[in-house]
C-alpha atoms as a PDB file:
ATOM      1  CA  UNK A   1     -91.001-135.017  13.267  1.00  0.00           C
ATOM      2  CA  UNK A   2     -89.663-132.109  11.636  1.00  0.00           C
ATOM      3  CA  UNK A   3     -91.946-129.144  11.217  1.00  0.00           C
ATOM      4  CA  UNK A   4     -92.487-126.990   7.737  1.00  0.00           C
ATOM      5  CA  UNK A   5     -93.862-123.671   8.071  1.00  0.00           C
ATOM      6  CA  UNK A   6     -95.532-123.003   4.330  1.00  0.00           C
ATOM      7  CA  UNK A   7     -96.752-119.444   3.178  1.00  0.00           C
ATOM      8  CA  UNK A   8     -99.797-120.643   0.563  1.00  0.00           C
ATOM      9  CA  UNK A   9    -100.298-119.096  -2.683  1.00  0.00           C
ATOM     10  CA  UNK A  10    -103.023-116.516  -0.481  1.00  0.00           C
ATOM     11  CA  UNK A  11    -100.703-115.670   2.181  1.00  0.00           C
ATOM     12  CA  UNK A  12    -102.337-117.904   4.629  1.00  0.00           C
ATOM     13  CA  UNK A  13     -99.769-119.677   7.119  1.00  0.00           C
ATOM     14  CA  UNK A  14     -99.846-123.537   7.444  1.00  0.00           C
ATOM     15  CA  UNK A  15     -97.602-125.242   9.769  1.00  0.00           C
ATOM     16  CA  UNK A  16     -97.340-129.110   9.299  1.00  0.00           C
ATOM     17  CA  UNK A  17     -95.423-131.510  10.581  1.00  0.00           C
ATOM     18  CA  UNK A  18     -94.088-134.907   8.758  1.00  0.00           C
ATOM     19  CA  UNK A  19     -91.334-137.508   9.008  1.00  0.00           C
ATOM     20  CA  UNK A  20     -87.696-137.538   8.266  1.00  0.00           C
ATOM     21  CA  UNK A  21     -87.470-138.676   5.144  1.00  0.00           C
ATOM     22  CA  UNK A  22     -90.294-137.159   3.728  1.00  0.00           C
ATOM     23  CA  UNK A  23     -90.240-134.302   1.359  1.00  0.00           C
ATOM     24  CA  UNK A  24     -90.960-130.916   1.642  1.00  0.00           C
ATOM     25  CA  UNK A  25     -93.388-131.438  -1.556  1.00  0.00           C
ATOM     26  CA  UNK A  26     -95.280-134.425   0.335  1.00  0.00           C
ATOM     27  CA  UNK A  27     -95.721-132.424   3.801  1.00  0.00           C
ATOM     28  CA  UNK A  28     -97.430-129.866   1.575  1.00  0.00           C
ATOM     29  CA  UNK A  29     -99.589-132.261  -0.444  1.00  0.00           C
ATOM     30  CA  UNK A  30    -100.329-134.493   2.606  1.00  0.00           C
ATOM     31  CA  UNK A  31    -101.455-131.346   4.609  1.00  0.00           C
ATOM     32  CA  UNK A  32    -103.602-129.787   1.782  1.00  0.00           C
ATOM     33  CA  UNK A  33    -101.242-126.934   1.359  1.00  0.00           C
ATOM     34  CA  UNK A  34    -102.623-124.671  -1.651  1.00  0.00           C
ATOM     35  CA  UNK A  35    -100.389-123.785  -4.548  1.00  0.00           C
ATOM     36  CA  UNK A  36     -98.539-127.376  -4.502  1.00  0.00           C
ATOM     37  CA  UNK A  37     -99.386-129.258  -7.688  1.00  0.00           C
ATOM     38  CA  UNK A  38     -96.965-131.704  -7.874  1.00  0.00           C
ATOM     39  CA  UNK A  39     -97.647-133.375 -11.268  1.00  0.00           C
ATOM     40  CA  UNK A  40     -95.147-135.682 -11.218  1.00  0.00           C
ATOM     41  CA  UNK A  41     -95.827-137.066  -8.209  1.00  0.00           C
ATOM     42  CA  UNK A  42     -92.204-136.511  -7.287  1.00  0.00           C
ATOM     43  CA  UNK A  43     -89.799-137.548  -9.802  1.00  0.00           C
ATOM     44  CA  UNK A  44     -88.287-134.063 -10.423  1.00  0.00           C
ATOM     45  CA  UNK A  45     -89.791-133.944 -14.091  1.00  0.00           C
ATOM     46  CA  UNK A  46     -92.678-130.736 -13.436  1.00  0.00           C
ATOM     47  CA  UNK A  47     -91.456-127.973 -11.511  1.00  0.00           C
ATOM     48  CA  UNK A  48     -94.717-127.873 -10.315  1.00  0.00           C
ATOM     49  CA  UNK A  49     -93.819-128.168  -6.672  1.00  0.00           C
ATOM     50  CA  UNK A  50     -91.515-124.979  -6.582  1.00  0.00           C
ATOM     51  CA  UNK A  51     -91.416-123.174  -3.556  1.00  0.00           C
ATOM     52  CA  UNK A  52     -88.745-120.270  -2.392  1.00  0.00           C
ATOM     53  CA  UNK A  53     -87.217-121.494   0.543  1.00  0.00           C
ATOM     54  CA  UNK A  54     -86.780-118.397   3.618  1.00  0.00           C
ATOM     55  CA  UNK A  55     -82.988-117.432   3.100  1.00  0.00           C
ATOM     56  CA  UNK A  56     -81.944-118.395   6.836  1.00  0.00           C
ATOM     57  CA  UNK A  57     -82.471-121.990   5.828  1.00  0.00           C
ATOM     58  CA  UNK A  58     -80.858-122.124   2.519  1.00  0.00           C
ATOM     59  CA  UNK A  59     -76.952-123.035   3.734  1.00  0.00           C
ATOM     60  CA  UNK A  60     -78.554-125.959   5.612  1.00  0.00           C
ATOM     61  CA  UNK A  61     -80.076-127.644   2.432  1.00  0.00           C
ATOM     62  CA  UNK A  62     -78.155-130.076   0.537  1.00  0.00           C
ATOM     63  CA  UNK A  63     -76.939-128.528  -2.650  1.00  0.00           C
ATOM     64  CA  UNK A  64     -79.209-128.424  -5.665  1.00  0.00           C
ATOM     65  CA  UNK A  65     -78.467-131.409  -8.185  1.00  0.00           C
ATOM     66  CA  UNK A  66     -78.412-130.625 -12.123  1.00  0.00           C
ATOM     67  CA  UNK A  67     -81.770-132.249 -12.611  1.00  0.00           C
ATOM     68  CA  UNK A  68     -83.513-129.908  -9.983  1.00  0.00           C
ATOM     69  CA  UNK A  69     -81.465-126.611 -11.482  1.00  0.00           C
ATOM     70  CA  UNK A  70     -82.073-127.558 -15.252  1.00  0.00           C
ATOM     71  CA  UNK A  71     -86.109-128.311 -14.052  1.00  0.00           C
ATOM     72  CA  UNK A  72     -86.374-124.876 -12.069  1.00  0.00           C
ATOM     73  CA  UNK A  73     -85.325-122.939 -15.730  1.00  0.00           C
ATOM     74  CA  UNK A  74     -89.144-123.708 -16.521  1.00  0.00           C
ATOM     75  CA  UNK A  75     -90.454-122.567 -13.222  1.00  0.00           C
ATOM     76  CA  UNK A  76     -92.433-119.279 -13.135  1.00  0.00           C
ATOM     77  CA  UNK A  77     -90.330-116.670 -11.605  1.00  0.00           C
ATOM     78  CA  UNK A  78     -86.990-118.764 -10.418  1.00  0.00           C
ATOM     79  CA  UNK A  79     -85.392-116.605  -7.985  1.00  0.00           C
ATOM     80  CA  UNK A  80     -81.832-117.053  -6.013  1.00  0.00           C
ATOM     81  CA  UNK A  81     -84.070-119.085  -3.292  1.00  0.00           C
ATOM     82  CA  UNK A  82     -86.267-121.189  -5.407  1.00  0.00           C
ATOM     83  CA  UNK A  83     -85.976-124.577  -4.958  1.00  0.00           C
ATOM     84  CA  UNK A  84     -88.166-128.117  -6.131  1.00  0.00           C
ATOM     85  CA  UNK A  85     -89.703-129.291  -3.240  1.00  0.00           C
ATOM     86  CA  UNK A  86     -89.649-132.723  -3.949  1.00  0.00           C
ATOM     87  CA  UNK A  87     -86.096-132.647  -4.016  1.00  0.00           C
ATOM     88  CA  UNK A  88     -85.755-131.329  -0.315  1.00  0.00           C
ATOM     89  CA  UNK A  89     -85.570-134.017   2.173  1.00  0.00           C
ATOM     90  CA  UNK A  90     -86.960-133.417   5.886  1.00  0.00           C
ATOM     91  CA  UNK A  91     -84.238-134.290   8.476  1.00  0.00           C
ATOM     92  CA  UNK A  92     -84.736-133.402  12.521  1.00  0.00           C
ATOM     93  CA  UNK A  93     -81.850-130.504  11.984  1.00  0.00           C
ATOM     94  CA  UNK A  94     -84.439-128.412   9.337  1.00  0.00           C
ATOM     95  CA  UNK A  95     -87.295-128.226  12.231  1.00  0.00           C
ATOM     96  CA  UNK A  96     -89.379-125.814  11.540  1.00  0.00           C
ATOM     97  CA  UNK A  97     -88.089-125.005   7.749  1.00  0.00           C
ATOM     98  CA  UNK A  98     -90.317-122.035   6.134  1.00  0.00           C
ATOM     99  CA  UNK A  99     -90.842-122.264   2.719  1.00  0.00           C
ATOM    100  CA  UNK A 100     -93.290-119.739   0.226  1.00  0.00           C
ATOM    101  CA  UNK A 101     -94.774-121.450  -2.587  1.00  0.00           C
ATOM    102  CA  UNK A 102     -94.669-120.545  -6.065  1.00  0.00           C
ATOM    103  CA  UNK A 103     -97.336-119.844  -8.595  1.00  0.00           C
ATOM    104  CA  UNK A 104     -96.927-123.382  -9.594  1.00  0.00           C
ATOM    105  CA  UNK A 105    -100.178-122.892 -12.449  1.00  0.00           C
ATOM    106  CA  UNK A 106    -102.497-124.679 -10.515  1.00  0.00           C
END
């Protein structure tokens, strides 16, 4: 299982682990992870599950669909890493992925 390393909207470090095939957004709702609101539930309509992904891990993502880019224009603070984390799958190869979540208005 694929491991996610999440800085929380306080700084704290939370390392979870979930299956392939998972999201990134579900690891961090599954494990409690704070700044994760995920409205939607998943269906790329909130941007409430943005997160910045760490920049060593960015090439290995799959590249960001039009949905996900036109969502992230109403994300707080979009930066060059910011990605929806709904719309990252887990896969073996991103093992221990870091990711620092957004102020997502919760």
């Amino acid at each position: 299982m694929p491991r996610v390393i999440f800085h929380d909207k306080n700084g704290r470090r939370v390392e979870v682990q979930a299956p392939a095939g998972y999201s990134a957004m579900e690891a961090a709702v599954d494990n409690g992870v704070e700044g994760i609101v995920a409205e939607c539930g998943g269906a790329c309509a909130c941007a409430t599950c943005h997160g910045y992904i760490a920049d060593s891990w960015l090439s290995r993502l799959k590249p960001m669909e039009e949905m996900e880019d036109a969502m992230l224009a109403a994300a707080t603070e979009r930066r060059p890493n910011s990605r929806l984390l709904c719309q990252v799958e887990l896969e073996p190869d991103l093992d221990g992925l870091e990711i620092t979540v957004a102020e997502n208005g919760d």
